[in-house]
PDB file of N, CA and C in Angstrom:
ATOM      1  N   UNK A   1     -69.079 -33.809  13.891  1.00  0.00           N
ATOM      2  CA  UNK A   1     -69.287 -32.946  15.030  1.00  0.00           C
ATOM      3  C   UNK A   1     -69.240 -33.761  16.304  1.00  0.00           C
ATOM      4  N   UNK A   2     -68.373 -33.222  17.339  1.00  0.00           N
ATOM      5  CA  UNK A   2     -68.708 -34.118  18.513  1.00  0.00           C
ATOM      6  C   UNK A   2     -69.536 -34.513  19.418  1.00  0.00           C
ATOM      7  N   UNK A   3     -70.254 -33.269  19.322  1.00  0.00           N
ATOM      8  CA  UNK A   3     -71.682 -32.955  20.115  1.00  0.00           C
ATOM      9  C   UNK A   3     -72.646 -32.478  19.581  1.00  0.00           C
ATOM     10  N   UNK A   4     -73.428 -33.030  18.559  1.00  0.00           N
ATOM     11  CA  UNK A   4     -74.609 -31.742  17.681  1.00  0.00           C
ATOM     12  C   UNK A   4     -75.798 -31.562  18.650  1.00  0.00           C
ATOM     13  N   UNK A   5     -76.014 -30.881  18.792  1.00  0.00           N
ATOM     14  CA  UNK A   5     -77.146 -30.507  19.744  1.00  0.00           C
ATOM     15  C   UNK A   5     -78.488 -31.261  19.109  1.00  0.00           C
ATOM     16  N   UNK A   6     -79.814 -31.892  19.955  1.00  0.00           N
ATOM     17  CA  UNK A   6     -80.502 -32.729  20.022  1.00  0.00           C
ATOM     18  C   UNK A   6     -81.478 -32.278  18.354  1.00  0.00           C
ATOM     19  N   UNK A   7     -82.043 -31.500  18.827  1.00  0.00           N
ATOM     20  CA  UNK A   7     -82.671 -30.183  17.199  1.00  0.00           C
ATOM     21  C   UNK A   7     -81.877 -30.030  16.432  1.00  0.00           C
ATOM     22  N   UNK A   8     -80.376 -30.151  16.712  1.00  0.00           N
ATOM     23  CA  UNK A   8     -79.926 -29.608  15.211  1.00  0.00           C
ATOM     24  C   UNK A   8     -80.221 -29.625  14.259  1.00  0.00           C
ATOM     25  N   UNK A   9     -80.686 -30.776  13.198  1.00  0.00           N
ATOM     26  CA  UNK A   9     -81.232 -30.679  11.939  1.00  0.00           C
ATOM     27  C   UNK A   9     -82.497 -29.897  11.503  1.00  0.00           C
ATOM     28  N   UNK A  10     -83.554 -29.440  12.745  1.00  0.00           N
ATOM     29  CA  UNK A  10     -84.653 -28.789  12.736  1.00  0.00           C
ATOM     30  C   UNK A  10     -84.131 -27.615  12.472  1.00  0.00           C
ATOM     31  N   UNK A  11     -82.727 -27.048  13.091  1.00  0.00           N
ATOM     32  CA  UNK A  11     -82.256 -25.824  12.941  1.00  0.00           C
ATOM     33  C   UNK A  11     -81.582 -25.658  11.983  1.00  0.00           C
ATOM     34  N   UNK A  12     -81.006 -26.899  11.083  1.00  0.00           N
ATOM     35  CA  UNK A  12     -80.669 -26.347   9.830  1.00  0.00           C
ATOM     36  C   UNK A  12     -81.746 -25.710   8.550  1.00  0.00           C
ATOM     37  N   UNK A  13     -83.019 -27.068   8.901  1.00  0.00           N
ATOM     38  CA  UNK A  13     -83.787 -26.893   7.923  1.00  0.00           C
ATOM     39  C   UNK A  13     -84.498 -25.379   7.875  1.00  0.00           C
ATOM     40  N   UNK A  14     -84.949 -24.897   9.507  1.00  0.00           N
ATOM     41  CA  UNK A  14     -85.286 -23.352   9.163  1.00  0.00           C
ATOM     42  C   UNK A  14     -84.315 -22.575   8.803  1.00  0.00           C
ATOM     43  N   UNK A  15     -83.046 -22.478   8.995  1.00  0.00           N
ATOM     44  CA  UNK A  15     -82.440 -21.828   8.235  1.00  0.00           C
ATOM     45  C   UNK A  15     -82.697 -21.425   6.762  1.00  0.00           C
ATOM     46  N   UNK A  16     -82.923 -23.020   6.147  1.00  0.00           N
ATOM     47  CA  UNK A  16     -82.942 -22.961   4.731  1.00  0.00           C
ATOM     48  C   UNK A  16     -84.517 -22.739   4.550  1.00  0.00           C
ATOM     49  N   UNK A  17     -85.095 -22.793   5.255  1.00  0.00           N
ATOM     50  CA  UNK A  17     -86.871 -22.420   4.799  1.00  0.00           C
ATOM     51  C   UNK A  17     -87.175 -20.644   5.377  1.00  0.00           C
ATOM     52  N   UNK A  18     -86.564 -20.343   5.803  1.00  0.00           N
ATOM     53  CA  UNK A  18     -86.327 -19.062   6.026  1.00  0.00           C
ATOM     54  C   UNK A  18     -85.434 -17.855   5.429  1.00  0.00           C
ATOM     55  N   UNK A  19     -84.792 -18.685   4.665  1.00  0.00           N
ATOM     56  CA  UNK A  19     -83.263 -18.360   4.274  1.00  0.00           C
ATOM     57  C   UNK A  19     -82.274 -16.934   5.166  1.00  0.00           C
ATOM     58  N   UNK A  20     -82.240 -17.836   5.849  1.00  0.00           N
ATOM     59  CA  UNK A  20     -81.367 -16.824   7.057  1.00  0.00           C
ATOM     60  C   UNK A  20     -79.849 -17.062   6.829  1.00  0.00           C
ATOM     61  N   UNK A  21     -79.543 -15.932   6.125  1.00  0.00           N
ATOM     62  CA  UNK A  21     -77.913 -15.416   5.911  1.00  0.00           C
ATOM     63  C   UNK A  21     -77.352 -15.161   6.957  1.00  0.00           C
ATOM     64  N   UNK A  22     -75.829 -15.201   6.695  1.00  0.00           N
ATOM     65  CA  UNK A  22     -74.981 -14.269   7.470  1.00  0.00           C
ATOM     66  C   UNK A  22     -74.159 -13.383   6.665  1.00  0.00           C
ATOM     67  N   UNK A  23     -74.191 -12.131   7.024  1.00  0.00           N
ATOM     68  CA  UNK A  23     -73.188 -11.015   6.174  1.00  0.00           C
ATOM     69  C   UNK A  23     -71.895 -11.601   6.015  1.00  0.00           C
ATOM     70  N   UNK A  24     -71.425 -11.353   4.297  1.00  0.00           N
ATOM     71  CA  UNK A  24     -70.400 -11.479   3.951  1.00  0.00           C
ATOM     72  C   UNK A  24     -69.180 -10.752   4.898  1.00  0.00           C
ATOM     73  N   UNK A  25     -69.155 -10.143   5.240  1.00  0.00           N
ATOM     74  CA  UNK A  25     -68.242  -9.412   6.158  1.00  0.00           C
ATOM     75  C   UNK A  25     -68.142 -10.037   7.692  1.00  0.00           C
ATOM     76  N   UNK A  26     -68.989 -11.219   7.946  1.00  0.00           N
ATOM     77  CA  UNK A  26     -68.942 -11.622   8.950  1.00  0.00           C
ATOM     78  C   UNK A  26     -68.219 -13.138   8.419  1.00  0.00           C
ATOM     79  N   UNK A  27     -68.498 -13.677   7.518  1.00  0.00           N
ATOM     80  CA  UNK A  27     -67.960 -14.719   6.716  1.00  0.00           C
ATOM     81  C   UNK A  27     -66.469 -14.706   6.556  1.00  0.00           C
ATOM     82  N   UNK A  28     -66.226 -13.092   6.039  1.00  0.00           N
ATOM     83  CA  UNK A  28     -64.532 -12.978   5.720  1.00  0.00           C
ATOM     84  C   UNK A  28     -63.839 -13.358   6.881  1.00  0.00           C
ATOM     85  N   UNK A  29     -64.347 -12.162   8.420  1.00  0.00           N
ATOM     86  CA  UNK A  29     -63.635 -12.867   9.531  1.00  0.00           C
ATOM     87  C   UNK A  29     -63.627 -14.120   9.569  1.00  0.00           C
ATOM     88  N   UNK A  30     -64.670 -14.981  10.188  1.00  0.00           N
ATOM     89  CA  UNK A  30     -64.587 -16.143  10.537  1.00  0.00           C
ATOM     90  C   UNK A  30     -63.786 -16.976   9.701  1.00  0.00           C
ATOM     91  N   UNK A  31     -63.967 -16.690   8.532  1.00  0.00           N
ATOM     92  CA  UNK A  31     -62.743 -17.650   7.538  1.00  0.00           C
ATOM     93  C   UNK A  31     -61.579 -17.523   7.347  1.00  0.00           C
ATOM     94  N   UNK A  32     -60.909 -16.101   7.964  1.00  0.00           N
ATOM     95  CA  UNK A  32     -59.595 -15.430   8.090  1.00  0.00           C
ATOM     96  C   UNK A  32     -59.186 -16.430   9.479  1.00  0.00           C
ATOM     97  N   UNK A  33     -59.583 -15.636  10.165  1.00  0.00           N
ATOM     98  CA  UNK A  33     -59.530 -16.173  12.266  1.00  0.00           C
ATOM     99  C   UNK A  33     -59.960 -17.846  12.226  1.00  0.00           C
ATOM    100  N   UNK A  34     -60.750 -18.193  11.653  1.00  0.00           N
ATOM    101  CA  UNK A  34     -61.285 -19.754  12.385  1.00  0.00           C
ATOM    102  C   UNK A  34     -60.175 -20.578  11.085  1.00  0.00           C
ATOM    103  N   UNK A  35     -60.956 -20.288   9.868  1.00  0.00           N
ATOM    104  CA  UNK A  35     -59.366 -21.124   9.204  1.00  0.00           C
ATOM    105  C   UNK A  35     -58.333 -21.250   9.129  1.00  0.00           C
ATOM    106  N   UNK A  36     -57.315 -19.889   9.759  1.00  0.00           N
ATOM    107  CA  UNK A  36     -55.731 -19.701   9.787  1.00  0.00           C
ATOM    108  C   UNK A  36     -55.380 -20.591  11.351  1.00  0.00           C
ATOM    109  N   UNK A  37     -56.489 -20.367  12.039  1.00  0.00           N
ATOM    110  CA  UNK A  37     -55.853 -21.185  13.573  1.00  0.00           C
ATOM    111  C   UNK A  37     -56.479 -23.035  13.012  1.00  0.00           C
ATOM    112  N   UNK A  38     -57.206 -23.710  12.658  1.00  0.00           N
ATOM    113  CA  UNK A  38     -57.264 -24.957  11.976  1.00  0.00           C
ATOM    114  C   UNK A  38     -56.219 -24.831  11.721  1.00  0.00           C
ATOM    115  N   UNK A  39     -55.645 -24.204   9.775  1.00  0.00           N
ATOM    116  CA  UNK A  39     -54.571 -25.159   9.613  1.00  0.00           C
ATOM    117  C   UNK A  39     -53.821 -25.244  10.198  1.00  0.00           C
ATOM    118  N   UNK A  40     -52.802 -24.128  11.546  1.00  0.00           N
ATOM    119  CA  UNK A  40     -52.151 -24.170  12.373  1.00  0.00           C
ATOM    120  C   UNK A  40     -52.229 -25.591  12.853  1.00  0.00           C
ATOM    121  N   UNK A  41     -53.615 -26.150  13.424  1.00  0.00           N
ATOM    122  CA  UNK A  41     -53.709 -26.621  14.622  1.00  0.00           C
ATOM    123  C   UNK A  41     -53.364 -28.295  13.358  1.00  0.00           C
ATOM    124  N   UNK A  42     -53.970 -28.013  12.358  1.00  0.00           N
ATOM    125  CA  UNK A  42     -53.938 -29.211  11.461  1.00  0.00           C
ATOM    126  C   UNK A  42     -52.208 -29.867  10.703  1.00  0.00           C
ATOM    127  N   UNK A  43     -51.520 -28.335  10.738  1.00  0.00           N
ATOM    128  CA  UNK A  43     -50.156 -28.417  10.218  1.00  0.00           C
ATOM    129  C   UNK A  43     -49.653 -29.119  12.060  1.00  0.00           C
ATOM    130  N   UNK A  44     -49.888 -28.949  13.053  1.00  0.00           N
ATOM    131  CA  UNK A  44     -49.031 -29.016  14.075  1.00  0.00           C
ATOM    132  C   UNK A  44     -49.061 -30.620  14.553  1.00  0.00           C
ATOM    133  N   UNK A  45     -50.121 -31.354  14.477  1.00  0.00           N
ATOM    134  CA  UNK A  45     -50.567 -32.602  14.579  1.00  0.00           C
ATOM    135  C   UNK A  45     -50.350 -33.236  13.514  1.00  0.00           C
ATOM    136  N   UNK A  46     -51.033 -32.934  11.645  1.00  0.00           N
ATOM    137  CA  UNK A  46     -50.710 -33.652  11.210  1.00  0.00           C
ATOM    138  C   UNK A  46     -49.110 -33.986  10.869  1.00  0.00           C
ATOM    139  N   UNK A  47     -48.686 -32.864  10.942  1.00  0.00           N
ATOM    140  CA  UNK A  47     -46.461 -33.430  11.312  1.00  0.00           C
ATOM    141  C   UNK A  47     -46.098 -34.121  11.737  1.00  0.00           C
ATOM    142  N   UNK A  48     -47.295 -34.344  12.991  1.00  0.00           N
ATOM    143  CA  UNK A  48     -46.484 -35.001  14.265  1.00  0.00           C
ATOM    144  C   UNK A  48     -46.860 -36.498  14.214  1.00  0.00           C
ATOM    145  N   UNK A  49     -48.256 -37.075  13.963  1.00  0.00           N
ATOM    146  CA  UNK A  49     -48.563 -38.204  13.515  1.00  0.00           C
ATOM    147  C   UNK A  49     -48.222 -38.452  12.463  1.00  0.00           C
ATOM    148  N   UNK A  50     -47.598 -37.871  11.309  1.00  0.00           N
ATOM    149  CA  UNK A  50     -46.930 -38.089  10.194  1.00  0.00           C
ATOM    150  C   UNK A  50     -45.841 -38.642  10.323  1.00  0.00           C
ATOM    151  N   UNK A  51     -45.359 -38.019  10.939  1.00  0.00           N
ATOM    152  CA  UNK A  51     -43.579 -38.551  11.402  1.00  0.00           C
ATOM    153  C   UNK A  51     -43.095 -39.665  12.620  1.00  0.00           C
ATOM    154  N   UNK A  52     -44.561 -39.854  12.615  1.00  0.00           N
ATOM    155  CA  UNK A  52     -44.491 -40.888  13.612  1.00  0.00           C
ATOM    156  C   UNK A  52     -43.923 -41.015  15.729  1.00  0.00           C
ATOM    157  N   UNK A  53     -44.363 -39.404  15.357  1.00  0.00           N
ATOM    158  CA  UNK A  53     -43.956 -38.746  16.478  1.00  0.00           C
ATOM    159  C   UNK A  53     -45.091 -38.718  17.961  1.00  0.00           C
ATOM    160  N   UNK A  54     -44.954 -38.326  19.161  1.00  0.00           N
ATOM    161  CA  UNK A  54     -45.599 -37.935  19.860  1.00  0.00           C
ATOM    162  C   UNK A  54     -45.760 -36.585  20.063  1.00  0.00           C
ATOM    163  N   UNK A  55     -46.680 -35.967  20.079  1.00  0.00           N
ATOM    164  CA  UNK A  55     -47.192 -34.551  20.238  1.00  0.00           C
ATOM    165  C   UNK A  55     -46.251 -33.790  21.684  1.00  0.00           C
ATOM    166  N   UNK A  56     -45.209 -33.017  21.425  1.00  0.00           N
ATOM    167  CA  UNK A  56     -44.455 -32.325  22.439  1.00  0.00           C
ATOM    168  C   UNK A  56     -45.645 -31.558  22.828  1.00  0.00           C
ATOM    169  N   UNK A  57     -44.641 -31.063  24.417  1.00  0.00           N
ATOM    170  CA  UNK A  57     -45.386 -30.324  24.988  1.00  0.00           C
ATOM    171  C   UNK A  57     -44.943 -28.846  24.724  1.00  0.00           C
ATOM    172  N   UNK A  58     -44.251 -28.524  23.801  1.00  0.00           N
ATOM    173  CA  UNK A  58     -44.019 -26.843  23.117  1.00  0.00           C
ATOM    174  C   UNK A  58     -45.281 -27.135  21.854  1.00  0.00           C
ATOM    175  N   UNK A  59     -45.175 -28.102  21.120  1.00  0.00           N
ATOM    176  CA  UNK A  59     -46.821 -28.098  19.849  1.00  0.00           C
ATOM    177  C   UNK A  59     -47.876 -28.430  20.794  1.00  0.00           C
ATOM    178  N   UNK A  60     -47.895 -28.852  21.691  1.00  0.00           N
ATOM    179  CA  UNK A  60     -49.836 -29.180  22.709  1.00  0.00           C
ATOM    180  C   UNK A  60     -49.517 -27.580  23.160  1.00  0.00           C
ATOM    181  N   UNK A  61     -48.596 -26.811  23.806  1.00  0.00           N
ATOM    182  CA  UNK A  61     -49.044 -25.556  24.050  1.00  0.00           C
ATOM    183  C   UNK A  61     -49.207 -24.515  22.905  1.00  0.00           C
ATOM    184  N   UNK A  62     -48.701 -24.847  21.709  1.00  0.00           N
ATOM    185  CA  UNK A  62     -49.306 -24.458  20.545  1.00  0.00           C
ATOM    186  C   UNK A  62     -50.499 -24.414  19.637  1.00  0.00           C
ATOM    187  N   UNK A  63     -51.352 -25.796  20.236  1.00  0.00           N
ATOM    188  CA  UNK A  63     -52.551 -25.895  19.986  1.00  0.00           C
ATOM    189  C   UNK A  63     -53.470 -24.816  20.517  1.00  0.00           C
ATOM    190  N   UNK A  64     -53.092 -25.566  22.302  1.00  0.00           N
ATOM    191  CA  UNK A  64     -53.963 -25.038  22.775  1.00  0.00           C
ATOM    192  C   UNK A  64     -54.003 -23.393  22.496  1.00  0.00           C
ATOM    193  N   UNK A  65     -52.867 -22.865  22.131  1.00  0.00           N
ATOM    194  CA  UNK A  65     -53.039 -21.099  21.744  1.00  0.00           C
ATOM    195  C   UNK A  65     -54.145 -21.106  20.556  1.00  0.00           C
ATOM    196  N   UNK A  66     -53.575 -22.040  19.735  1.00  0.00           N
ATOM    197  CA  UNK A  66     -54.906 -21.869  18.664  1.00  0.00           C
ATOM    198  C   UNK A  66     -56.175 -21.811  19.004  1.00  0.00           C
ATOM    199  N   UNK A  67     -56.456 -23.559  19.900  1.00  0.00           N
ATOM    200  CA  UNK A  67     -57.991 -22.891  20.679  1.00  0.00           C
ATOM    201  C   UNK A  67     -58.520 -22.061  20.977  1.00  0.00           C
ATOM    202  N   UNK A  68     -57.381 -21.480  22.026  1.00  0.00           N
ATOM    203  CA  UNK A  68     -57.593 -20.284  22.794  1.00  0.00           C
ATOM    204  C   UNK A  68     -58.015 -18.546  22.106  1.00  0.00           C
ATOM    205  N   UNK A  69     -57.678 -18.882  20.528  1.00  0.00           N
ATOM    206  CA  UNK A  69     -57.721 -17.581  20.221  1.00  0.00           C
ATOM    207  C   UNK A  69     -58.803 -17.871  18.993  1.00  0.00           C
ATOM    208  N   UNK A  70     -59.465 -18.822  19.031  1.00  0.00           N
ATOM    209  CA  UNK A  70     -60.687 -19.584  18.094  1.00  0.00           C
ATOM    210  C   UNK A  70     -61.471 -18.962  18.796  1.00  0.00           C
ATOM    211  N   UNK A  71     -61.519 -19.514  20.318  1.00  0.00           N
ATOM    212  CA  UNK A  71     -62.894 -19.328  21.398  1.00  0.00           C
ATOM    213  C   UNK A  71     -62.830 -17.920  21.532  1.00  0.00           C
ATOM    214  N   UNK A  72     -61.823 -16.605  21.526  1.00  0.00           N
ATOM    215  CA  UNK A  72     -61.823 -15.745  21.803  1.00  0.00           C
ATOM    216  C   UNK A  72     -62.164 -14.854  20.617  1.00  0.00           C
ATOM    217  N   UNK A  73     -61.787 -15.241  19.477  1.00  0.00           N
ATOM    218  CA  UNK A  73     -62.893 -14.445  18.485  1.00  0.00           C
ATOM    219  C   UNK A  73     -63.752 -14.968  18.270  1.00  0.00           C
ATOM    220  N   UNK A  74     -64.500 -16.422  18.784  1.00  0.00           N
ATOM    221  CA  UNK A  74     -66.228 -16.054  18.779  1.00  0.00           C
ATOM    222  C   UNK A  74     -66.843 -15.402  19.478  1.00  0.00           C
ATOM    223  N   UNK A  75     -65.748 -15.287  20.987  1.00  0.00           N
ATOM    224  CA  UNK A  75     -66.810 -14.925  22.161  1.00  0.00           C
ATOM    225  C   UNK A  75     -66.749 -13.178  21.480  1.00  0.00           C
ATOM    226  N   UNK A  76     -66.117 -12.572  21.097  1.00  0.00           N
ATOM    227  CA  UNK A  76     -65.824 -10.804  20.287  1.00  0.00           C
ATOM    228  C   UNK A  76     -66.821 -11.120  19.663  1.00  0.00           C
ATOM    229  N   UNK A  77     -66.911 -11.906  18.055  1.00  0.00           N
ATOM    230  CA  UNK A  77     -67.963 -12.108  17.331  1.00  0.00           C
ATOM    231  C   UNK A  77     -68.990 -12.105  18.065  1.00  0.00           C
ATOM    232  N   UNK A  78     -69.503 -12.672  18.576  1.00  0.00           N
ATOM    233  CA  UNK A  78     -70.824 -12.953  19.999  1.00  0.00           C
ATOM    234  C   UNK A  78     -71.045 -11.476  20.138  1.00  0.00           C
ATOM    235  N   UNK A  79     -70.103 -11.083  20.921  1.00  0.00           N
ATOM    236  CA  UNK A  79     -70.138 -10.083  21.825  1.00  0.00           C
ATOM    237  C   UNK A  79     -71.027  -8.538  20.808  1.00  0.00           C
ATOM    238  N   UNK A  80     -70.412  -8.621  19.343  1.00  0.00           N
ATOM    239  CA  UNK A  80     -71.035  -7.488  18.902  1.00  0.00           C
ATOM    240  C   UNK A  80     -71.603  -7.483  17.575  1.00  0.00           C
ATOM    241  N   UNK A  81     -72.329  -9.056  17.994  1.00  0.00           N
ATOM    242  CA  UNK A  81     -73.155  -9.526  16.750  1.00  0.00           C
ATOM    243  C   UNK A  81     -74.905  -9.984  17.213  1.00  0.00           C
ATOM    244  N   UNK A  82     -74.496 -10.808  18.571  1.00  0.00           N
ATOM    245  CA  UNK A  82     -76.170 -11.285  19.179  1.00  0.00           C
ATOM    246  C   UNK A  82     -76.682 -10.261  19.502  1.00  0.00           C
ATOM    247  N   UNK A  83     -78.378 -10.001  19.435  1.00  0.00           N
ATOM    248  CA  UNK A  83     -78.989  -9.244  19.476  1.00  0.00           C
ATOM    249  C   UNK A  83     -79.289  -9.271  21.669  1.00  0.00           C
ATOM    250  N   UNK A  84     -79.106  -7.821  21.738  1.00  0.00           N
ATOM    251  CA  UNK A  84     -79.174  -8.015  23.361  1.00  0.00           C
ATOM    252  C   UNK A  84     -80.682  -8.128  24.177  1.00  0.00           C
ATOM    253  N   UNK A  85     -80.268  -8.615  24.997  1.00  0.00           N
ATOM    254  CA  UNK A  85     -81.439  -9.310  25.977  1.00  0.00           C
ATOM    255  C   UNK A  85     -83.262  -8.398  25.305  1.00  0.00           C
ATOM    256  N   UNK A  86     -83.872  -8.849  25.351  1.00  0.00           N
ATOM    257  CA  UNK A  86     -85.314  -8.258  25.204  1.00  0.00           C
ATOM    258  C   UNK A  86     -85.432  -7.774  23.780  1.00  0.00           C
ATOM    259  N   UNK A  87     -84.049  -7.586  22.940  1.00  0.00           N
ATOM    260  CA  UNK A  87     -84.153  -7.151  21.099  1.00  0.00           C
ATOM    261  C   UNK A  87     -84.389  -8.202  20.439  1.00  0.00           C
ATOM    262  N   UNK A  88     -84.843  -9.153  20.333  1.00  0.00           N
ATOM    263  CA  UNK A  88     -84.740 -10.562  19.645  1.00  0.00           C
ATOM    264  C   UNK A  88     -86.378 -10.148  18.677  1.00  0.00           C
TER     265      UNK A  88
END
């Protein structure tokens, strides 16, 4: 991870002392949407350092679409999954 936040491990462990799930149906997305843009992003780089290549700028604007549509179905996920202000 590049950045784990300072608590993180405190926040894994309540997870598991709490046992706080996430719905299978929220699992399917994220593993449809977050894994199909990886291998994208993993097929587009690892080619390119494979072959001993430098990363064009038609595959870096290919990435970045992948990013771009990673961050945009969490922020959807987010959007109609966190509980709103004062429901917690």
């Amino acid at each position: 991870m590049a950045n784990p936040l300072p608590h993180e491990q405190e926040i894994y462990e309540k997870i598991k002392k709490e046992n706080i799930t996430i719905h299978p149906l929220i699992w399917e997305l994220i593993e449809h949407h977050i894994s199909n843009d990886i291998y994208m992003i993993n097929l587009i780089i690892g080619s390119t350092v494979l072959d001993g290549e430098q990363l064009s700028a038609e595959n870096a604007k290919k990435v970045l679409n992948h990013c771009r549509t990673i961050n945009e179905f969490v922020e959807k996920l987010d959007k109609i999954t966190r509980p709103k202000s004062g429901n917690v």
